[in-house]
C-alpha atoms as a PDB file:
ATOM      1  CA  UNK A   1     -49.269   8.943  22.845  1.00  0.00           C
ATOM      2  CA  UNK A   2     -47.146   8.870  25.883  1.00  0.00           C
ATOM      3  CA  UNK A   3     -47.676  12.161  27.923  1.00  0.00           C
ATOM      4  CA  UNK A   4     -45.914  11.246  31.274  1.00  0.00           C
ATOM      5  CA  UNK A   5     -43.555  13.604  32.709  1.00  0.00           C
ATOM      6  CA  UNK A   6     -40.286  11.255  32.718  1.00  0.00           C
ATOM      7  CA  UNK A   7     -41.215  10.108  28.825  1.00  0.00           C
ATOM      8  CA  UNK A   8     -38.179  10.568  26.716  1.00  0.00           C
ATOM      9  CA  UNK A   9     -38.382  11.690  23.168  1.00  0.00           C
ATOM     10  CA  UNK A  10     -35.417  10.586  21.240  1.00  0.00           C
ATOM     11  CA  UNK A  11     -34.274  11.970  17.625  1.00  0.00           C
ATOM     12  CA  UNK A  12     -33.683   9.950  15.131  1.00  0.00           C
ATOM     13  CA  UNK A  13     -30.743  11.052  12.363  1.00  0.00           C
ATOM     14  CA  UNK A  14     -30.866   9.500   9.264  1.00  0.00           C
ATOM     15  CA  UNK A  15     -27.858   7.861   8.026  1.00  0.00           C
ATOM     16  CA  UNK A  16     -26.188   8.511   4.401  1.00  0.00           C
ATOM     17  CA  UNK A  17     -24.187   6.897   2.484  1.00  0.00           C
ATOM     18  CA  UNK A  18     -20.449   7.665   2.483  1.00  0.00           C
ATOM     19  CA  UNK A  19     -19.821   9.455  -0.744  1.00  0.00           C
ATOM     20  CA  UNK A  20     -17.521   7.316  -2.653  1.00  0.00           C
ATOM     21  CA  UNK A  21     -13.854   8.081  -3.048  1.00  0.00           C
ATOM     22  CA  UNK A  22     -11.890   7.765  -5.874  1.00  0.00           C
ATOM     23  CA  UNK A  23      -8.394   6.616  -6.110  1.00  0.00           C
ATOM     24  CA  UNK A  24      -5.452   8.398  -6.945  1.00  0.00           C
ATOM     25  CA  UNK A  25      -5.636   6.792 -10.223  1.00  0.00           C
ATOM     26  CA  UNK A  26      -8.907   7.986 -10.902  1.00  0.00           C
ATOM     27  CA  UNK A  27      -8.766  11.082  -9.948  1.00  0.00           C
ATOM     28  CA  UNK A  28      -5.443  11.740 -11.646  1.00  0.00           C
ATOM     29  CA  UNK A  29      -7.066   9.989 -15.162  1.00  0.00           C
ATOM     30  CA  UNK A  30     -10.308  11.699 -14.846  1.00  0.00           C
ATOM     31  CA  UNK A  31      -8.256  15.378 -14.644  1.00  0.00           C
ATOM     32  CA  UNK A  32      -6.061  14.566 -17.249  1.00  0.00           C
ATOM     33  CA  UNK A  33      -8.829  13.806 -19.868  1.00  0.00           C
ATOM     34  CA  UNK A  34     -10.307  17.013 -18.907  1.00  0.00           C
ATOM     35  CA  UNK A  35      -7.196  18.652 -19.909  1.00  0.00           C
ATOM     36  CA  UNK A  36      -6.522  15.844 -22.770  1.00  0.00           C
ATOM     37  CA  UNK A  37      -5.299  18.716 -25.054  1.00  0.00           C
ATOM     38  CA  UNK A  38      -2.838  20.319 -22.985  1.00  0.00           C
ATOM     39  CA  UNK A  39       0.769  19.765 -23.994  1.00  0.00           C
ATOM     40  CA  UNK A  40       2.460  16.773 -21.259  1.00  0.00           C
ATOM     41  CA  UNK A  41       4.164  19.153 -19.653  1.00  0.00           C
ATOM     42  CA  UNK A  42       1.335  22.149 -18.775  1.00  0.00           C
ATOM     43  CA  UNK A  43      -1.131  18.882 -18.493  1.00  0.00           C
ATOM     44  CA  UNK A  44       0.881  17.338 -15.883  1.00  0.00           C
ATOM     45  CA  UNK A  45       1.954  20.283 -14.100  1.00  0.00           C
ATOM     46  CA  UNK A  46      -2.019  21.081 -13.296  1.00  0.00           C
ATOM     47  CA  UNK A  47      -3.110  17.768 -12.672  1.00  0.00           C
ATOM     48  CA  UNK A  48       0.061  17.621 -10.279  1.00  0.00           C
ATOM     49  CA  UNK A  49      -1.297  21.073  -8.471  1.00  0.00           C
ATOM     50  CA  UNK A  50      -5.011  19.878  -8.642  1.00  0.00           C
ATOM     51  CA  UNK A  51      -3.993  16.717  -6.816  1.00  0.00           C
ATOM     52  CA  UNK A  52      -2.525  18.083  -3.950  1.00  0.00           C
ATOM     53  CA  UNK A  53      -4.064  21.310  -3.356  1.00  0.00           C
ATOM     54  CA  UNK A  54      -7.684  19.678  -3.763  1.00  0.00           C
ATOM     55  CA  UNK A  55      -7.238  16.202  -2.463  1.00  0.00           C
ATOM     56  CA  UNK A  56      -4.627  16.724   0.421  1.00  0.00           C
ATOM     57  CA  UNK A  57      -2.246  14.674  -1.322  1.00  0.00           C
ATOM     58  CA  UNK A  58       1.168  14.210  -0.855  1.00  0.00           C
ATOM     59  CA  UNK A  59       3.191  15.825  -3.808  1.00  0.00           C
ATOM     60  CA  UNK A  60       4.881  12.469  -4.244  1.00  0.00           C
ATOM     61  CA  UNK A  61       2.027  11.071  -4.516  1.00  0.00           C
ATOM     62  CA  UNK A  62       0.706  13.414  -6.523  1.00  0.00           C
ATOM     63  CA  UNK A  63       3.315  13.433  -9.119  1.00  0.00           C
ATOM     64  CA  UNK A  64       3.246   9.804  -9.760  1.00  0.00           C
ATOM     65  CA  UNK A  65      -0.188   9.138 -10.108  1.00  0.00           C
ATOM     66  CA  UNK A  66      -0.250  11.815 -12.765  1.00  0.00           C
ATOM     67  CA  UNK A  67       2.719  10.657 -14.630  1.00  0.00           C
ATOM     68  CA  UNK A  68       0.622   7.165 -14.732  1.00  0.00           C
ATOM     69  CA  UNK A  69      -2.291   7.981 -15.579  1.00  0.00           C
ATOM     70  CA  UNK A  70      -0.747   9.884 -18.397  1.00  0.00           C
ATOM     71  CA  UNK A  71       0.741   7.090 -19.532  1.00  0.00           C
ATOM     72  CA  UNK A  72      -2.279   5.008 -19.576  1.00  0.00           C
ATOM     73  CA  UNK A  73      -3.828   7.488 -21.416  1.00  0.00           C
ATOM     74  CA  UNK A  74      -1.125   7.823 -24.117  1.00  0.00           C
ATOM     75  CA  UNK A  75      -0.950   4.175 -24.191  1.00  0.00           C
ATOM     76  CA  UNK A  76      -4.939   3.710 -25.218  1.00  0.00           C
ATOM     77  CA  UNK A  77      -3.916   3.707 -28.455  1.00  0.00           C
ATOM     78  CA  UNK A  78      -1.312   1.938 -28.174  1.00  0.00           C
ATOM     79  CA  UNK A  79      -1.099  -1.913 -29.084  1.00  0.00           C
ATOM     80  CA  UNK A  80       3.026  -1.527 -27.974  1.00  0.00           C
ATOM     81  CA  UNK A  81       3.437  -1.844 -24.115  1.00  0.00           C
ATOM     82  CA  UNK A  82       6.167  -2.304 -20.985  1.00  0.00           C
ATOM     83  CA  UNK A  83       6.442  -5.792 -19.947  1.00  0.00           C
ATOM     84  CA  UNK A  84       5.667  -6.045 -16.593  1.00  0.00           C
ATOM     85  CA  UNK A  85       6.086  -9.236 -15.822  1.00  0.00           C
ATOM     86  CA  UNK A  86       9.225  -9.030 -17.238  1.00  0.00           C
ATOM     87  CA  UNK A  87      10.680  -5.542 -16.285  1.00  0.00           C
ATOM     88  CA  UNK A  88      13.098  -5.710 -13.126  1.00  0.00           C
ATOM     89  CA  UNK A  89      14.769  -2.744 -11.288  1.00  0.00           C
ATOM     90  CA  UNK A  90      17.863  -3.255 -13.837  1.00  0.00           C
ATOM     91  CA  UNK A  91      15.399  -3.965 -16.907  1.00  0.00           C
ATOM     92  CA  UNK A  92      12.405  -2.240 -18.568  1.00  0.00           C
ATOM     93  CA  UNK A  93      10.955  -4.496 -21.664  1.00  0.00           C
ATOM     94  CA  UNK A  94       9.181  -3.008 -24.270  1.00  0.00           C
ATOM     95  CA  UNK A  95       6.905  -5.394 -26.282  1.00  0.00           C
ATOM     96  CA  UNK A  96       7.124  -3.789 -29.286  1.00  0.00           C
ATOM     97  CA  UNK A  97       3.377  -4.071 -32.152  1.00  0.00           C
ATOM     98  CA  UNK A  98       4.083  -7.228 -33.127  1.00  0.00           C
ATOM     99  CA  UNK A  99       5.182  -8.571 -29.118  1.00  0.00           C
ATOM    100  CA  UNK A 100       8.973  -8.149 -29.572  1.00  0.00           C
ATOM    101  CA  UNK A 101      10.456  -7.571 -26.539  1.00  0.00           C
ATOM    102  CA  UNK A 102      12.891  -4.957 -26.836  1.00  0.00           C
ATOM    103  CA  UNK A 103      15.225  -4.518 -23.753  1.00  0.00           C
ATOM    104  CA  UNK A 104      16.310  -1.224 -22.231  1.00  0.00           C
ATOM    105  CA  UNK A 105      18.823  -1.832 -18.935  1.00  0.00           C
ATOM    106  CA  UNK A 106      19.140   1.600 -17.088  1.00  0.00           C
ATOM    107  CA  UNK A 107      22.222   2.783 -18.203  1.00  0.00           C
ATOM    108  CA  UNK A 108      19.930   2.523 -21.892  1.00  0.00           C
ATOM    109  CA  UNK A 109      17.863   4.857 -20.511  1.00  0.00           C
ATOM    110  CA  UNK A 110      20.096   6.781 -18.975  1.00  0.00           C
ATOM    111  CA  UNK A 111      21.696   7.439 -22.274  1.00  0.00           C
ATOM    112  CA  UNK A 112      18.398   8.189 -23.942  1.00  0.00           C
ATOM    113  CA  UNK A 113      17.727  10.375 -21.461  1.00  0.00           C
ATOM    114  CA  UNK A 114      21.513  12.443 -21.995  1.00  0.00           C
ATOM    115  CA  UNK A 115      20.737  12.225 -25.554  1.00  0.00           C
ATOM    116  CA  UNK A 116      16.854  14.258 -25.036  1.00  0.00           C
ATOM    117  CA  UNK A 117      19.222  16.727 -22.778  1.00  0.00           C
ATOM    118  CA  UNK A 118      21.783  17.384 -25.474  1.00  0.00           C
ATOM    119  CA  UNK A 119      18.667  17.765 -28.359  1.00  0.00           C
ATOM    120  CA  UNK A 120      16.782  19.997 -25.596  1.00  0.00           C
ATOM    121  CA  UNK A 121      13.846  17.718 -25.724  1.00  0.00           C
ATOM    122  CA  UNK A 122      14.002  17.025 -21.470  1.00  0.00           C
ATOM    123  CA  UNK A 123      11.175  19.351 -19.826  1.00  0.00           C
ATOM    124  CA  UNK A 124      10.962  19.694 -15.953  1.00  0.00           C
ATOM    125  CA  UNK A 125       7.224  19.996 -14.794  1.00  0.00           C
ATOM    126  CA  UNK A 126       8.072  21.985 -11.706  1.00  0.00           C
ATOM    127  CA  UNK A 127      11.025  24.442 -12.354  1.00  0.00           C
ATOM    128  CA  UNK A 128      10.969  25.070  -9.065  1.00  0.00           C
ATOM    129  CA  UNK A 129      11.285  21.669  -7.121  1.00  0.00           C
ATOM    130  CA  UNK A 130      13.313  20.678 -10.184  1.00  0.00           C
ATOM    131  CA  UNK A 131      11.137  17.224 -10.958  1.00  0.00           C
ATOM    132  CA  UNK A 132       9.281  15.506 -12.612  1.00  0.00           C
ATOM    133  CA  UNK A 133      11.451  15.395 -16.125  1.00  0.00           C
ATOM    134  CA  UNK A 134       9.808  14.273 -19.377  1.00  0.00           C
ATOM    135  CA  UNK A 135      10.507  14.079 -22.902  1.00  0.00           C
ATOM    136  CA  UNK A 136       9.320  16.566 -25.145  1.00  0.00           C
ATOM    137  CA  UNK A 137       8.140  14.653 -28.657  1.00  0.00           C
END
């Protein structure tokens, strides 16, 4: 043992391991099958809060990484499935059961969409910021 006057005793602090952190993804996915039997709209509206008042995340952000990992989870089981390789800005393919492809252009969609207005099946998720929309079904 060193007992001279000018001896220096230096602490030691023990290094941990950075907790990991999950993506967006994740986190949206996980919060969303913890809510699996929510309605879409109720479902997305919390996961949308939970996002970013307990991860500091951008609503943006926020509000599409819930609306996709919605969709993955509606699409489990799901053998149907958007083409990604093949979808463009203009063009969203659909590979229909049997691998179809089955082509919707955006003014398609935009049509759809008018339709879902006029049958009152179009839900907004945030009344108040006035987005995301969805389809009721």
């Amino acid at each position: 043992m060193n007992t001279a006057p000018n001896a220096t005793l230096r602490q030691v602090t023990p290094i941990r391991p950075a907790t990991p952190q999950l993506d967006t993804a994740n986190l949206a996915t996980g919060y969303l099958f913890q809510v699996r039997w929510e309605n879409r709209v109720n479902a997305l509206r919390h996961c949308i809060d939970q996002l970013v008042t307990n991860h500091d995340m951008p609503e943006a952000t926020a509000e599409l990484a819930a609306l996709q990992a919605y969709a993955a989870i509606e699409g489990t089981n799901h053998t149907a499935r958007i083409d990604v390789d093949a979808t463009t800005a203009d063009l969203v393919v659909l590979r229909t059961d049997g691998g179809r492809p089955v082509a919707f252009t955006t003014a398609d969609l935009l049509r759809l969409l008018q339709r879902a207005r006029d049958e009152g099946a179009v839900i907004v998720v945030d009344q108040d910021r006035r987005r995301p929309v969805v389809l009721e079904h």
